[in-house]
Protein backbone atom coordinates (compact mmCIF):
# COMPACT_ATOMS: atom_id res chain seq x y z
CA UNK A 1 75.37 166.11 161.55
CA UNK A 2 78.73 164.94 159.86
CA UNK A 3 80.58 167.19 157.16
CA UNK A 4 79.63 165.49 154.07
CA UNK A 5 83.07 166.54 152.45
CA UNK A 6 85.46 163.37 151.48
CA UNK A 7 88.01 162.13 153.96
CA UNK A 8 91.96 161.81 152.81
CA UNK A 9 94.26 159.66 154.18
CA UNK A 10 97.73 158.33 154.28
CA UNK A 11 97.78 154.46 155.00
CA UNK A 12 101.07 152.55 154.57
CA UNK A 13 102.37 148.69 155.05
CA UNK A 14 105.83 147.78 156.97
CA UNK A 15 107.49 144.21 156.88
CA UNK A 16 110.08 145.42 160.08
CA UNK A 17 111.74 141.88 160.19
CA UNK A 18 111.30 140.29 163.32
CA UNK A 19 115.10 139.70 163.99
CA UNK A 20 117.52 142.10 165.80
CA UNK A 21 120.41 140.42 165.03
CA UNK A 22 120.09 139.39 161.24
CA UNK A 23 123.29 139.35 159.92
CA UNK A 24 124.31 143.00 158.45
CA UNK A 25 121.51 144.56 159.86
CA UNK A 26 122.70 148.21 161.12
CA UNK A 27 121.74 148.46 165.31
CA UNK A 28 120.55 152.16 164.07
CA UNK A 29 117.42 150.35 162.38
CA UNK A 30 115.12 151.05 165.21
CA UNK A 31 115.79 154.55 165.65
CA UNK A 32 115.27 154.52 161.63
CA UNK A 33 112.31 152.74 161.52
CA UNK A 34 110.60 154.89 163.63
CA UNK A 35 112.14 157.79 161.66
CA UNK A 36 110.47 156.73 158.37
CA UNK A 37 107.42 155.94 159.69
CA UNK A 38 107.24 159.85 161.54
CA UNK A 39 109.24 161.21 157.99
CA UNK A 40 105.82 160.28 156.09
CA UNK A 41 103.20 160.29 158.69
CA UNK A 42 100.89 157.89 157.49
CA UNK A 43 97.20 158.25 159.40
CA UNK A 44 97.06 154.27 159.75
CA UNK A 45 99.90 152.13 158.89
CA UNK A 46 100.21 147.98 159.23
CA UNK A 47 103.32 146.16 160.21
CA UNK A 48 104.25 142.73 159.33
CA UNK A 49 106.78 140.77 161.66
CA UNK A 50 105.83 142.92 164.25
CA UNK A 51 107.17 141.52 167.88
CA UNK A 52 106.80 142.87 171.49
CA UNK A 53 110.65 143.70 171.74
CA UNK A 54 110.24 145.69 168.36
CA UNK A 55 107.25 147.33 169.68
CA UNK A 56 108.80 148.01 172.77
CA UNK A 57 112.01 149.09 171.36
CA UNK A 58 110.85 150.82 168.24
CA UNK A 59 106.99 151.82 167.32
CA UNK A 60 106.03 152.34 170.80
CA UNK A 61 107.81 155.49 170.28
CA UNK A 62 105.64 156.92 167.85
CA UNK A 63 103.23 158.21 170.73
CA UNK A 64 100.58 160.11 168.72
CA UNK A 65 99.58 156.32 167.90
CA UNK A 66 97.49 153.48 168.89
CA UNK A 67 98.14 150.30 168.48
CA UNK A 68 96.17 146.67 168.19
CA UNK A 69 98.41 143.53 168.37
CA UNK A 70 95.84 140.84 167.51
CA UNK A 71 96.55 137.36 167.71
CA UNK A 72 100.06 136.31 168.07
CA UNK A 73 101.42 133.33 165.52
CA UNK A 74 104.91 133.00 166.79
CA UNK A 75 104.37 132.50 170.97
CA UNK A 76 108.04 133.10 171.30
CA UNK A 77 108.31 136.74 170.39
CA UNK A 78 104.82 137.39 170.32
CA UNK A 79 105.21 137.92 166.40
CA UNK A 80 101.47 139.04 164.29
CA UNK A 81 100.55 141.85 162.02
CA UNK A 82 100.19 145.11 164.52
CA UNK A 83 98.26 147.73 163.36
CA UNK A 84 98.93 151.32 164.19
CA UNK A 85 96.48 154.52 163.96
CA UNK A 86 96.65 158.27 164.70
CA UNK A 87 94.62 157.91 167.95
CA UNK A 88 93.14 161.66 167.28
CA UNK A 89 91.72 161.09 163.75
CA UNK A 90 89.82 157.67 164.04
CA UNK A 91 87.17 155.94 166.36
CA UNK A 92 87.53 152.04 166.78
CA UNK A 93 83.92 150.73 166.16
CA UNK A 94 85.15 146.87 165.76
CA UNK A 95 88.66 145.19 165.89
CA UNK A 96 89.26 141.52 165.28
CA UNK A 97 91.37 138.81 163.39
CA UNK A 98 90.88 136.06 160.91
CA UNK A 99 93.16 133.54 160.37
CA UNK A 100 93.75 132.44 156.67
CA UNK A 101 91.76 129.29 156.35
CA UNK A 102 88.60 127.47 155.86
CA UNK A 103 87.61 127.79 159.69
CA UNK A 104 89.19 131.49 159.86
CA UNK A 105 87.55 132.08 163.57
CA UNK A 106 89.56 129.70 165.09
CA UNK A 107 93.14 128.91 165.56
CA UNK A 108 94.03 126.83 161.83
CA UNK A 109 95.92 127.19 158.03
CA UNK A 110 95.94 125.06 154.73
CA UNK A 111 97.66 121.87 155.30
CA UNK A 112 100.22 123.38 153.18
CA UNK A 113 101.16 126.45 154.82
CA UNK A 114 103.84 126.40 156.45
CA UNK A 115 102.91 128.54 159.43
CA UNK A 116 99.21 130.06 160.99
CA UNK A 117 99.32 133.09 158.78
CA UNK A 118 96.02 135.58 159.01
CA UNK A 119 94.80 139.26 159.02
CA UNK A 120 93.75 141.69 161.19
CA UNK A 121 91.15 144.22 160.52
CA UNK A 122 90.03 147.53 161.90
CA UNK A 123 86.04 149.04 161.43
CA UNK A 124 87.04 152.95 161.80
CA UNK A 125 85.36 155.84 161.55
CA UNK A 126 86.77 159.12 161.16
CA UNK A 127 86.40 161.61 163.63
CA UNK A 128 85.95 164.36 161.07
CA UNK A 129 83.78 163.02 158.97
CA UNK A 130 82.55 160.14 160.55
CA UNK A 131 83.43 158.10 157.23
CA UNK A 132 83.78 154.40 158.20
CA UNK A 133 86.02 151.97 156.30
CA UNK A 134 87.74 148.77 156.78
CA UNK A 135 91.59 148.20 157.29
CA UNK A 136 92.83 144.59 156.79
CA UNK A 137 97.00 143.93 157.42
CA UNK A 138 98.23 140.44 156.18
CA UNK A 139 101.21 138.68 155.91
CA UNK A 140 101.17 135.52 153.27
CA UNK A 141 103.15 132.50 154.26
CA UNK A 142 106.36 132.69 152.21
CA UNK A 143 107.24 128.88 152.69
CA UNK A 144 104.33 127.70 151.27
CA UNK A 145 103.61 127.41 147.26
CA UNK A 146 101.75 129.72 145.76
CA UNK A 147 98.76 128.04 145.01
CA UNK A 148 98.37 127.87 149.34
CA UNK A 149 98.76 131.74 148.96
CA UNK A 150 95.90 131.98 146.48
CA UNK A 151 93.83 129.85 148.84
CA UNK A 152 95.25 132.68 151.83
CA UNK A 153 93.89 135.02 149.48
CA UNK A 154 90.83 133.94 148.81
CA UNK A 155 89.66 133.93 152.52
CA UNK A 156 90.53 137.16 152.71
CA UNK A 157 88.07 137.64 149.70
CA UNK A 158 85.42 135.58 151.82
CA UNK A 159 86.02 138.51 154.74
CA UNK A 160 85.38 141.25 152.08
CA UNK A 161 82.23 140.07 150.74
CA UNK A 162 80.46 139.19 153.68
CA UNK A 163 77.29 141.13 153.55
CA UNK A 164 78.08 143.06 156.67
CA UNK A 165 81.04 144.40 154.58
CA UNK A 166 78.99 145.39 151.71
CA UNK A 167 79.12 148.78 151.04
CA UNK A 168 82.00 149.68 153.36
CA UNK A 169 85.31 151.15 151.74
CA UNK A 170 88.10 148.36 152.62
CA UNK A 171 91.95 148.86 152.42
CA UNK A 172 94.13 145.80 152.30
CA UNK A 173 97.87 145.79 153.21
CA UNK A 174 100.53 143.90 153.40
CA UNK A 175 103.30 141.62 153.10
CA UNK A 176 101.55 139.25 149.91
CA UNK A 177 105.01 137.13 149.05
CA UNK A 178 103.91 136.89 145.23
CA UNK A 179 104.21 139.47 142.36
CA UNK A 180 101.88 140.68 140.88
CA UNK A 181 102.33 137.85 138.08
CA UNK A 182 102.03 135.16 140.12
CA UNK A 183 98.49 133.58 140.51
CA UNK A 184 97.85 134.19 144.15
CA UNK A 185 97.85 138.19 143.13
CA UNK A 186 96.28 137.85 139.84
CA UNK A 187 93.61 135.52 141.11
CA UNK A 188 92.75 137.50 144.31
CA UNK A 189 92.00 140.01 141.86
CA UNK A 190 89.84 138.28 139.22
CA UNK A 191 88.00 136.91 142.36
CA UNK A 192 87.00 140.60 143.46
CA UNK A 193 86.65 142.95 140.58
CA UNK A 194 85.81 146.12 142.76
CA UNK A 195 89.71 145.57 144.31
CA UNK A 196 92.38 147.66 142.99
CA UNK A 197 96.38 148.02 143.21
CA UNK A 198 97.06 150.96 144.47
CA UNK A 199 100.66 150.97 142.65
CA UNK A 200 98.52 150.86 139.03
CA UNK A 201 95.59 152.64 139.78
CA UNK A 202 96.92 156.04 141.92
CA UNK A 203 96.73 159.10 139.71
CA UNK A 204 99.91 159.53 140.73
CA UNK A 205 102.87 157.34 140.86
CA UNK A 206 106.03 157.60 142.49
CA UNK A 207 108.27 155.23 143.12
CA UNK A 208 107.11 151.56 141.77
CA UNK A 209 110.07 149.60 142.38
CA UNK A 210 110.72 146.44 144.16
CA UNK A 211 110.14 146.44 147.91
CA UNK A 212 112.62 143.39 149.22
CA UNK A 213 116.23 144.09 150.43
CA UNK A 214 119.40 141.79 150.19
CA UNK A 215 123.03 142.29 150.48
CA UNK A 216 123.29 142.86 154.01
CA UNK A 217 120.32 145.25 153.85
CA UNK A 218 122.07 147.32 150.86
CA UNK A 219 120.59 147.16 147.73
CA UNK A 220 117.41 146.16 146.55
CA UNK A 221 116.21 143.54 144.54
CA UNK A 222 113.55 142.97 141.83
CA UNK A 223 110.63 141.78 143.34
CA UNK A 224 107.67 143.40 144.94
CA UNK A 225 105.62 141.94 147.31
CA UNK A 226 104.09 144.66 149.39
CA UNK A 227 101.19 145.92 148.75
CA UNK A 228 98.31 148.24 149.03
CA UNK A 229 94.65 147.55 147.82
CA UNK A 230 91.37 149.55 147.88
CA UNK A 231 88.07 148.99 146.69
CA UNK A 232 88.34 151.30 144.29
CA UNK A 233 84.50 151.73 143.54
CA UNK A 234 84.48 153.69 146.85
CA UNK A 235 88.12 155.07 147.31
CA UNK A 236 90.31 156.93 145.16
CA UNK A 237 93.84 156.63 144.90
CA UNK A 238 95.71 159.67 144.78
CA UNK A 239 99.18 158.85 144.77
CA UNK A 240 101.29 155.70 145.43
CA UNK A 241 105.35 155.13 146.10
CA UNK A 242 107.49 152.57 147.69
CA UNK A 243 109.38 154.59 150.40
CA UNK A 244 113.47 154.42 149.55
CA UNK A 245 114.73 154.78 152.93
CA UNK A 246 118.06 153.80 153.03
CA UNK A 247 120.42 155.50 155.05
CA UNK A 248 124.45 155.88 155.43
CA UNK A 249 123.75 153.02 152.81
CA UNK A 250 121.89 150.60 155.09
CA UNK A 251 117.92 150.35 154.77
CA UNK A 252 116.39 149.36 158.57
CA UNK A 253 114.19 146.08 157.43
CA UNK A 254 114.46 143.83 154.37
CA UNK A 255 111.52 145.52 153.02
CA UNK A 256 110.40 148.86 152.36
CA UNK A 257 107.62 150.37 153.23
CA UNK A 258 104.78 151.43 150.38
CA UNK A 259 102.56 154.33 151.10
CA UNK A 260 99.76 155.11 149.46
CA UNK A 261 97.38 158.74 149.85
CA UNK A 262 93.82 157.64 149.65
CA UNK A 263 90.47 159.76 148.97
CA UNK A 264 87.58 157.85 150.75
């Protein structure tokens, strides 16, 4: 029989920008990427930009993990959301991906997105307590207006109330492009009720400050657009912060990472 007792984890979102050789960028970044990432030890942890080099170079590192890739939107680089998990704390009972659109099984976006933009998802169970919950990790098309977002959005919210999905904990990260003002984030909301920010709902709060990076990766600026959801009906947030991890004044990526401790 499984212990009954309450499973708590440490899930986290990563935008590692896709390119090497962005101007200012510090060639440290993928030793300090992988540093964060092992500095906070998050259970299960979704990356947006994510590439083969970078996995190669960078996250393939972190060797206490597994990792699922998904489908690839940029051919080139083989660029998607990866997903990473501690391999010893979870069993895999489904993996998959959804594109963003009215036909999310196959290969299509909005006719004004810019790019094929979609989700993966993991159906885990934990090895402890033998828990199961859902993990989705997005990235939102940035080049698209944010009405096309909401629409991203809301076939995410298709996904999540899908009968199958029911009464199963979910977690949603990512990279959303929109604050938490604009309508793609407040209708995504409104369109789910049992969906919570983690940044507003955690007991505890740490750092709630913007998430993007500018100046040649050295200061950051007002906006957040990473994010962590629950269903909060079923989860309970425990504690929330954007991770400041800038280093001999350079931060790794153009985005932090938010981390969030979760009671399921």
């Amino acid at each position: 029989m499984p212990n009954l007792k309450n499973d708590f984890l440490k899930v986290m979102s990563y935008n590692v920008l896709f390119n090497f050789e962005k101007e200012g960028r510090d060639p440290s970044f993928t030793v300090d990427l992988a540093a964060t990432i092992r500095e906070q030890s998050p259970d299960i942890f979704g990356t947006q930009e994510n590439t083969a080099k970078m996995h190669e170079k960078c996250l393939s590192k972190l060797e206490e993990y597994t990792c699922f890739k998904g489908d690839i939107y940029i051919d080139s680089d083989a660029r998607g959301n990866y997903v990473y998990w501690k391999t010893d704390k979870f069993n895999v009972i489904e993996a998959g991906h959804r594109y963003m659109s009215d036909t999310p099984t196959v290969r299509s976006k909005y006719e004004k997105s810019r790019e094929y933009r979609g989700f993966n998802y993991l159906f885990l169970e934990t090895k402890k307590t033998e828990k199961r919950f859902l993990f989705l990790n997005l990235h939102a098309d940035y080049r698209a207006d944010d009405g096309t977002r909401a629409l991203q959005l809301k076939s995410v919210n298709t996904f999540l109330k899908d009968e199958k999905w029911k009464n199963v904990p979910a977690i949603v990260v990512g990279d959303f492009n929109s604050t938490a003002e604009q309508t793609s984030i407040s209708s995504f909301l409104a369109d789910n009720p049992r969906i919570g920010m983690t940044s507003e709902i955690a007991e505890v709060k740490g750092d709630i400050g913007p998430t993007l990076v500018e100046g040649a990766f050295t200061q950051r600026i007002p906006y957040v657009f990473d994010y962590i959801f629950v269903t909060k009906d079923l989860i309970s947030t425990k504690y929330y912060s954007a991770i400041d991890n800038v280093k001999n004044g350079k931060y790794p990526s153009d985005h932090l990472p938010v981390l969030a401790e979760i009671e399921i």
